[in-house]
Protein backbone atom coordinates (compact mmCIF):
# COMPACT_ATOMS: atom_id res chain seq x y z
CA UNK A 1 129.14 120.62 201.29
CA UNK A 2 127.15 117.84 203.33
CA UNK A 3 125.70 115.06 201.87
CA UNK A 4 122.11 116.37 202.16
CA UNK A 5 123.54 119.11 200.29
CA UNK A 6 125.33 116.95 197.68
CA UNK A 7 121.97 115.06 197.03
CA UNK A 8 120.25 118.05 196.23
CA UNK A 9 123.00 118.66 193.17
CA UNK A 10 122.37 115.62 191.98
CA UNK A 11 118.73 115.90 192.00
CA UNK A 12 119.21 118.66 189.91
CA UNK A 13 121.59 117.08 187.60
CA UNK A 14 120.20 113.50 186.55
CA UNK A 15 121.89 110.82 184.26
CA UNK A 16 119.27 108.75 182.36
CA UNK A 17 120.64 105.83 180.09
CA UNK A 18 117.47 104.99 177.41
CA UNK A 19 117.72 101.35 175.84
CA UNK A 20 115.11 102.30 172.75
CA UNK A 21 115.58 98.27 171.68
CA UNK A 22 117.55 95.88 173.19
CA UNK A 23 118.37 94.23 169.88
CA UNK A 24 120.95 94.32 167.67
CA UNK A 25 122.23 94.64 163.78
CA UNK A 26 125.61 93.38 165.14
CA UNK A 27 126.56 89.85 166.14
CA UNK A 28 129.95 90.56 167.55
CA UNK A 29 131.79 87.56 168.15
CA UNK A 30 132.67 88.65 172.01
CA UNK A 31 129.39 89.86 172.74
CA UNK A 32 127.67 89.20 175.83
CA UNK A 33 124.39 90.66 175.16
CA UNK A 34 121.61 88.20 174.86
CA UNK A 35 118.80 90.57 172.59
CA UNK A 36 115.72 89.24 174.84
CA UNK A 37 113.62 92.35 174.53
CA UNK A 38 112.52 94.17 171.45
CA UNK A 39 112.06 97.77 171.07
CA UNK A 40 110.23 99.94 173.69
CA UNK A 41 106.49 99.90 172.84
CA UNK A 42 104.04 102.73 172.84
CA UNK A 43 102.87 102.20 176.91
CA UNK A 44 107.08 102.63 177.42
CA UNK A 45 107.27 105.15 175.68
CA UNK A 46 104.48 107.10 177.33
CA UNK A 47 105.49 106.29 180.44
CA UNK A 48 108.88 107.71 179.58
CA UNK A 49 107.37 111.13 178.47
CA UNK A 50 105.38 110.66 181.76
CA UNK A 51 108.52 110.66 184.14
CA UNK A 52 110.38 113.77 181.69
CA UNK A 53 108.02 115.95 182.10
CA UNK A 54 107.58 115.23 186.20
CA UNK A 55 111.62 115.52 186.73
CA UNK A 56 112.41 118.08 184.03
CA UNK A 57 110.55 121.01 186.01
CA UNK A 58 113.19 120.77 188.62
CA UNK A 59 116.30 120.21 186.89
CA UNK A 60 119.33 122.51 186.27
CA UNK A 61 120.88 119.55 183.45
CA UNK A 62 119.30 116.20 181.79
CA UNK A 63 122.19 113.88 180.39
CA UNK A 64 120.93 111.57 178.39
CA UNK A 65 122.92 108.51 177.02
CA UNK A 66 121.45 106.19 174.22
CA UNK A 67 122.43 102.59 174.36
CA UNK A 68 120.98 99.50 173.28
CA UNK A 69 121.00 96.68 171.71
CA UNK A 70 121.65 99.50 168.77
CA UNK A 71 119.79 102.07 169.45
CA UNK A 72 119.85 103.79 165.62
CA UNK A 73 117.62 100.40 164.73
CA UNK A 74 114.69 102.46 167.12
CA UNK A 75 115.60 105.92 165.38
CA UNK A 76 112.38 106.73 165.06
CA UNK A 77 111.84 106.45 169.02
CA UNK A 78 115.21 108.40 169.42
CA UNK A 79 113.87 111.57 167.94
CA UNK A 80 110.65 111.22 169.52
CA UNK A 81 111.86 111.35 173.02
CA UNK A 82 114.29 113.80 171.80
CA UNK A 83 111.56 115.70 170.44
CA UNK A 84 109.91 115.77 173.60
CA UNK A 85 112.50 116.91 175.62
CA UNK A 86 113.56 119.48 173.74
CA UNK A 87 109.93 120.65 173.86
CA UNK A 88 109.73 120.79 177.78
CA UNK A 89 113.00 123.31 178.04
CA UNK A 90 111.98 127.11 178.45
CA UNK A 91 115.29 129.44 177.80
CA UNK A 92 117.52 126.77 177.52
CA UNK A 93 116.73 124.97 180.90
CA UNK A 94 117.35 122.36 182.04
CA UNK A 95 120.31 122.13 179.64
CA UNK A 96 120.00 118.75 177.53
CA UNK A 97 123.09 116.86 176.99
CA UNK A 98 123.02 113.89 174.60
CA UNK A 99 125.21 111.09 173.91
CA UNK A 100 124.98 108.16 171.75
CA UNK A 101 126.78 104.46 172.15
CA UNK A 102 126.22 103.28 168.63
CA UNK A 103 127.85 100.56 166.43
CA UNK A 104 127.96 103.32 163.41
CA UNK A 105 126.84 101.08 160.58
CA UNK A 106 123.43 103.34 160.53
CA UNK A 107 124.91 107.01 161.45
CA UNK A 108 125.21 108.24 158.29
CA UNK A 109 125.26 112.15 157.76
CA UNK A 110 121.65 112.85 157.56
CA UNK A 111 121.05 111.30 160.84
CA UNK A 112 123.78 113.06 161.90
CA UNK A 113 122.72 116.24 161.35
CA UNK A 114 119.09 115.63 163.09
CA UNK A 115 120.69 113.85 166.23
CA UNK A 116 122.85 117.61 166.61
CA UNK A 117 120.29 119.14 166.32
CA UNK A 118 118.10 117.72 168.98
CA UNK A 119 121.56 117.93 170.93
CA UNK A 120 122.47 114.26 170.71
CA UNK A 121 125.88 115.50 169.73
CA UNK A 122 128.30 113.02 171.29
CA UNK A 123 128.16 109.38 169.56
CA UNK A 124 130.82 106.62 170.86
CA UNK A 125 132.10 104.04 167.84
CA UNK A 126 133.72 101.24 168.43
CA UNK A 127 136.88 99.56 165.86
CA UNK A 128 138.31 96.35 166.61
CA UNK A 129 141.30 97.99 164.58
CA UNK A 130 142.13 98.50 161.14
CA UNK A 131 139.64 96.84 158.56
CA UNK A 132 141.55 92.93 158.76
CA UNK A 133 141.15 92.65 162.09
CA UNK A 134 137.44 94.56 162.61
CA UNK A 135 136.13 92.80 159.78
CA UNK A 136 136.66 89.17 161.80
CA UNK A 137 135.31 90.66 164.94
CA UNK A 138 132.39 92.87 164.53
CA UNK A 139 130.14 91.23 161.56
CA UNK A 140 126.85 92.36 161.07
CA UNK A 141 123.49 90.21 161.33
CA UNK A 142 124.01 88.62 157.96
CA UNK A 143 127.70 87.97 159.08
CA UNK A 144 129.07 90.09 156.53
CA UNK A 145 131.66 93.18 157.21
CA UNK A 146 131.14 96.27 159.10
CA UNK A 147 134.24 98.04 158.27
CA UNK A 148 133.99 100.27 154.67
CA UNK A 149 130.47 101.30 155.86
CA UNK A 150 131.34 102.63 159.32
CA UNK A 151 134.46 103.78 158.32
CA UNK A 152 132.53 105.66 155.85
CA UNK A 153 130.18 107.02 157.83
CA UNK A 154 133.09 108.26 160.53
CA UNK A 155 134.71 110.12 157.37
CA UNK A 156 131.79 111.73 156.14
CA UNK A 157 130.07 113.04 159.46
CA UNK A 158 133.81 114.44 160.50
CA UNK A 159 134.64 115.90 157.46
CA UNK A 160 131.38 118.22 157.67
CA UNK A 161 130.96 120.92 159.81
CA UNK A 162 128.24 119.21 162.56
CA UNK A 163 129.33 120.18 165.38
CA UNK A 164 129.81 116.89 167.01
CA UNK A 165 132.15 115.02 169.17
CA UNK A 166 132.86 111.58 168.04
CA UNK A 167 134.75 109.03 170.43
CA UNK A 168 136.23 105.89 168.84
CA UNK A 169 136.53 103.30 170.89
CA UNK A 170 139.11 101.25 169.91
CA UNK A 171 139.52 97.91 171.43
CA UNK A 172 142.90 96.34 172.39
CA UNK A 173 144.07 92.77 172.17
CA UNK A 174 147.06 91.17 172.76
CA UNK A 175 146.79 90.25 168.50
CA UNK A 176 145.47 93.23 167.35
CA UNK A 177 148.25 95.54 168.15
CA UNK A 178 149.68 96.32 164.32
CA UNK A 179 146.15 96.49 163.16
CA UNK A 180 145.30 99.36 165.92
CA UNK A 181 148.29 101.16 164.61
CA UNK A 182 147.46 100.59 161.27
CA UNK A 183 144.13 102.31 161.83
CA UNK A 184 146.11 105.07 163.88
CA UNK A 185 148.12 105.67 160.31
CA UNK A 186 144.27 105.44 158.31
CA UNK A 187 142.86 108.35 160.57
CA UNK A 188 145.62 110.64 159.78
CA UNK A 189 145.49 110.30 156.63
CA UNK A 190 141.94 110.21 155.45
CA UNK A 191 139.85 112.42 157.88
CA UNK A 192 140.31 116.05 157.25
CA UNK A 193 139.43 117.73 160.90
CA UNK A 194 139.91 115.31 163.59
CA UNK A 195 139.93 117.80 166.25
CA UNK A 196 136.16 116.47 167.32
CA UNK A 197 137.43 112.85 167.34
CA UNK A 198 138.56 112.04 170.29
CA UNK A 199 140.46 108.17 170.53
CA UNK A 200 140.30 105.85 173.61
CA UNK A 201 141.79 102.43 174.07
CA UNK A 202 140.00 99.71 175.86
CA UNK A 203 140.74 96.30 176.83
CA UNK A 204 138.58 93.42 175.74
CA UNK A 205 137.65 92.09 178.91
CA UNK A 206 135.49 88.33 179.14
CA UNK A 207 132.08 89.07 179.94
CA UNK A 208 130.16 85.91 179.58
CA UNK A 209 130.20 85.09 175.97
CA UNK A 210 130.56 81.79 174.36
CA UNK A 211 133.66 83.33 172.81
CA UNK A 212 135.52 84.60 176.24
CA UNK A 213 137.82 81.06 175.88
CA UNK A 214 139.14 81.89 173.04
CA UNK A 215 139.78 85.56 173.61
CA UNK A 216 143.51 86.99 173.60
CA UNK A 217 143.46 89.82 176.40
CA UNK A 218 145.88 92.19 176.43
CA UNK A 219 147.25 93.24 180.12
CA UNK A 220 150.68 94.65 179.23
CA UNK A 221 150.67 98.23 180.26
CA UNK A 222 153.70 98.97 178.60
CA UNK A 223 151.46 98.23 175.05
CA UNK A 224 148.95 100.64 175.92
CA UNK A 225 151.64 103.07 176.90
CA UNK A 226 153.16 102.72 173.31
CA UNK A 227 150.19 102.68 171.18
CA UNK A 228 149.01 106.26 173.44
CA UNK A 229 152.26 107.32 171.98
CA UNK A 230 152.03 106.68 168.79
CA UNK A 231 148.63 108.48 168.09
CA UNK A 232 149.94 111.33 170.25
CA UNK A 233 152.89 111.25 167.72
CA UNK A 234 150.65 111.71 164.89
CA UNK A 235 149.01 114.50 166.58
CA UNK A 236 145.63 112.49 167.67
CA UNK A 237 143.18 113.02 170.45
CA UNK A 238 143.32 111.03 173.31
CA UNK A 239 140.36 111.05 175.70
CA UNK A 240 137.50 109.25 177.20
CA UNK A 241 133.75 110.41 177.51
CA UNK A 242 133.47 111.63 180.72
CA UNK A 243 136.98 112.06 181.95
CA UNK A 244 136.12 115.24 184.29
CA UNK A 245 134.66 112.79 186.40
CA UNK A 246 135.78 109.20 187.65
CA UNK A 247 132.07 108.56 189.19
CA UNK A 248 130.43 105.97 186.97
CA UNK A 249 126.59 106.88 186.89
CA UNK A 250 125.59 103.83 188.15
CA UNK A 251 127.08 104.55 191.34
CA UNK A 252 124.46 107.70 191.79
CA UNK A 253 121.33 107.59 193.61
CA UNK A 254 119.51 109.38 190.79
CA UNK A 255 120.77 107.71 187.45
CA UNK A 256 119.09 104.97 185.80
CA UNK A 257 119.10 102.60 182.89
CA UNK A 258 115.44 102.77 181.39
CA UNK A 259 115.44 99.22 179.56
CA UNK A 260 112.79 98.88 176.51
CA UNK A 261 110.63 97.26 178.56
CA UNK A 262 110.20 99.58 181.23
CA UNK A 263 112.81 97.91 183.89
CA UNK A 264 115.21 100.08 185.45
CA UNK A 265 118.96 98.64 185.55
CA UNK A 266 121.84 100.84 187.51
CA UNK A 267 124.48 99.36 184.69
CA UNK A 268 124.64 98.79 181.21
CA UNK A 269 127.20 95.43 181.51
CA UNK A 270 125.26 93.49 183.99
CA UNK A 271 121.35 92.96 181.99
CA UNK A 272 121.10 89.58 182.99
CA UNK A 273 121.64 89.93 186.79
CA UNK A 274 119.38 89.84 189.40
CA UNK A 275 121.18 92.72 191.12
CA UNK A 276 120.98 94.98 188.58
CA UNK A 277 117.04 95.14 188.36
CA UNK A 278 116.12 98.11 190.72
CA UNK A 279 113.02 98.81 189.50
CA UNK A 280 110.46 99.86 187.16
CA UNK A 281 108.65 102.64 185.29
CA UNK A 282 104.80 102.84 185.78
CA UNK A 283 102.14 104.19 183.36
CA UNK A 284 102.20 107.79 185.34
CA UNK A 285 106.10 108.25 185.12
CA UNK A 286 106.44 107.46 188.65
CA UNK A 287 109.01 104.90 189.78
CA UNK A 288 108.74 101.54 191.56
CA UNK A 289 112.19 101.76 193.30
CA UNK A 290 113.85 98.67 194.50
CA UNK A 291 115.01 100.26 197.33
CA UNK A 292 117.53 97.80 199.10
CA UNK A 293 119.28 97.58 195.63
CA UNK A 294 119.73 101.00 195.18
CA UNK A 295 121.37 101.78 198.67
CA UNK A 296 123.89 98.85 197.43
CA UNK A 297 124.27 100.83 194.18
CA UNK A 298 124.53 104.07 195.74
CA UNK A 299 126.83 102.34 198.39
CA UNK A 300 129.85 104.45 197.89
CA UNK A 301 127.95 107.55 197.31
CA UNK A 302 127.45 107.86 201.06
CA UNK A 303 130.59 106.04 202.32
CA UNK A 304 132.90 107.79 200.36
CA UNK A 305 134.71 104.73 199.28
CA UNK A 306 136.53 106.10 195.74
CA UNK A 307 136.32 102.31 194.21
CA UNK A 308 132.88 102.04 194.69
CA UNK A 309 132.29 105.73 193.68
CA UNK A 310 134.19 104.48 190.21
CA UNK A 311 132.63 101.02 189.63
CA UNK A 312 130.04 99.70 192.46
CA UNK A 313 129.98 96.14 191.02
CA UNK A 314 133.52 95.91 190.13
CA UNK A 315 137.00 96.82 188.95
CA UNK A 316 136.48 98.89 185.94
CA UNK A 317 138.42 99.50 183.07
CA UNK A 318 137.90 103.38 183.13
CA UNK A 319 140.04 102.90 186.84
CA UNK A 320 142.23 100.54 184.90
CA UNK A 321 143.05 103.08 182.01
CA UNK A 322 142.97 106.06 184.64
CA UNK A 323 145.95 104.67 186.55
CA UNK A 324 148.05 104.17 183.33
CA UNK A 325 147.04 107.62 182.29
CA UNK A 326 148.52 108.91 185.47
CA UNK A 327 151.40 107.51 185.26
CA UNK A 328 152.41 108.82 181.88
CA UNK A 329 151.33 112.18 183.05
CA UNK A 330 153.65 111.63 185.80
């Protein structure tokens, strides 16, 4: 397959990552978010429909990956553009493939249930640990605990029969470790089926928040090793989103973040830089492409270069947790 060829694939298979509001509920103490823009606003949203309904007549697959801010806090712009979407299929094509990056504090069941349904049916948590440990970490806007209600929420949507995927993120510190295994202990015993939840470990990584100089990171492989281990022992589901495929989407010519003002980013980490604004969405759906930041993007799509392919603006922890993988394959 030549690359002409391999462009035409993608152009028939297109990532879109939707920011519905770039605010938050959460105030997580490591954050690195800085909630500048509200949620998307009708002439956004318009546009958005605008652009769907241009690049959906082609297309073989939409994925479509919710993020934020939190992106339940614009659920009412969720299932519109869902809504729409769903709409512009005939016979099942393109096939729509959603996922959600969510805090969980506002998926309870009903919402759930409606997300499936409009094929949002992969949702990514995130647990600092067991409910000590989370509780000091991930406070809400009020800075009051997150745990019981998420926790909650994880129990009730998995102990239903939606067929959903649910990937808990759980991240690792180098003072967190009993509380991760604690939490390990929690899932087995309180969650009925958790064949659709599907565990992955990451780091906590410094990022650019006021609270990176006081954050322990973990870098022992040997930890990571051990707590894979355990859950395996207990007959849990280790995985990552994705894991058929090392390319992060950023690194593809035709993948975009649509921020809720109508920007277009290539990655979710990097808002705030300069780099990482490549474009923006006009009234029609038609795009104002940046294009000398998008051939730096896309840089390793036409080199060939694997670590660029994996993470174009740097080391990434999916290559991080990849290698360790390997080796206890090995």
């Amino acid at each position: 397959m030549n690359k002409e060829d391999i462009i035409n694939f993608f152009n028939k298979r297109i990532t879109i990552v939707i920011l519905p509001t770039e605010q938050c509920n959460f105030r997580c103490i490591y954050c690195y978010e800085k909630f500048e823009n509200n949620k998307m606003n009708r002439k956004v949203i318009d546009a958005l429909k605008n652009f769907l309904e241009k690049r959906m007549i082609d297309l073989d697959s939409l994925r479509v990956i919710w993020f934020g801010g939190e992106p339940l806090l614009a659920y009412d712009t969720v299932l519109e553009i869902m809504e729409y979407i769903n709409s512009k299929t005939i016979e099942g094509v393109p096939k729509i493939e959603g996922f959600m990056v969510t805090n969980g504090y506002l998926l309870n069941l009903d919402k759930a249930k409606k997300l499936t349904e409009l094929h949002v049916n992969e949702f990514q948590i995130t647990l600092d640990g067991d409910e000590d440990i989370h509780n000091r970490r991930r406070i809400n806007i009020g800075k009051r605990c997150t745990f019981n209600v998420i926790w909650n929420n994880i129990k009730s949507i998995l102990n239903s029969n939606i067929p959903l995927k649910i990937y808990l993120r759980i991240h690792l510190s180098s003072d967190n470790i009993e509380s991760v295994k604690s939490l390990l202990n929690r899932i087995k015993r309180e969650i009925e089926l958790p064949s659709n939840l599907i565990i992955s470990f990451a780091r906590l990584g410094k990022y650019g928040s006021d609270y990176d100089k006081y954050l322990n990171t973990m870098n022992n492989n040997s930890i990571l090793k051990e707590l894979v281990n355990y859950a395996n022992s207990l007959g849990l589901k280790i995985g990552y989103p994705d894991l058929k495929t090392s390319l992060c989407y950023a690194s593809l010519p035709t993948s975009f973040v649509i921020r809720s003002n109508g920007k277009l980013s290539k990655c979710t980490l990097l808002l705030r830089d300069e780099i990482n604004t490549v474009g923006e969405l006009k009234e029609d759906g038609s795009l104002n492409l940046y294009q000398d930041k998008i051939r730096w993007w896309s840089r390793g799509f036409f080199s060939g270069n694997s670590n660029e392919l994996i993470c174009p603006a740097q080391p990434s922890e999916f290559f991080y947790n990849l290698k360790v993988f390997g080796d206890l394959k090995e």
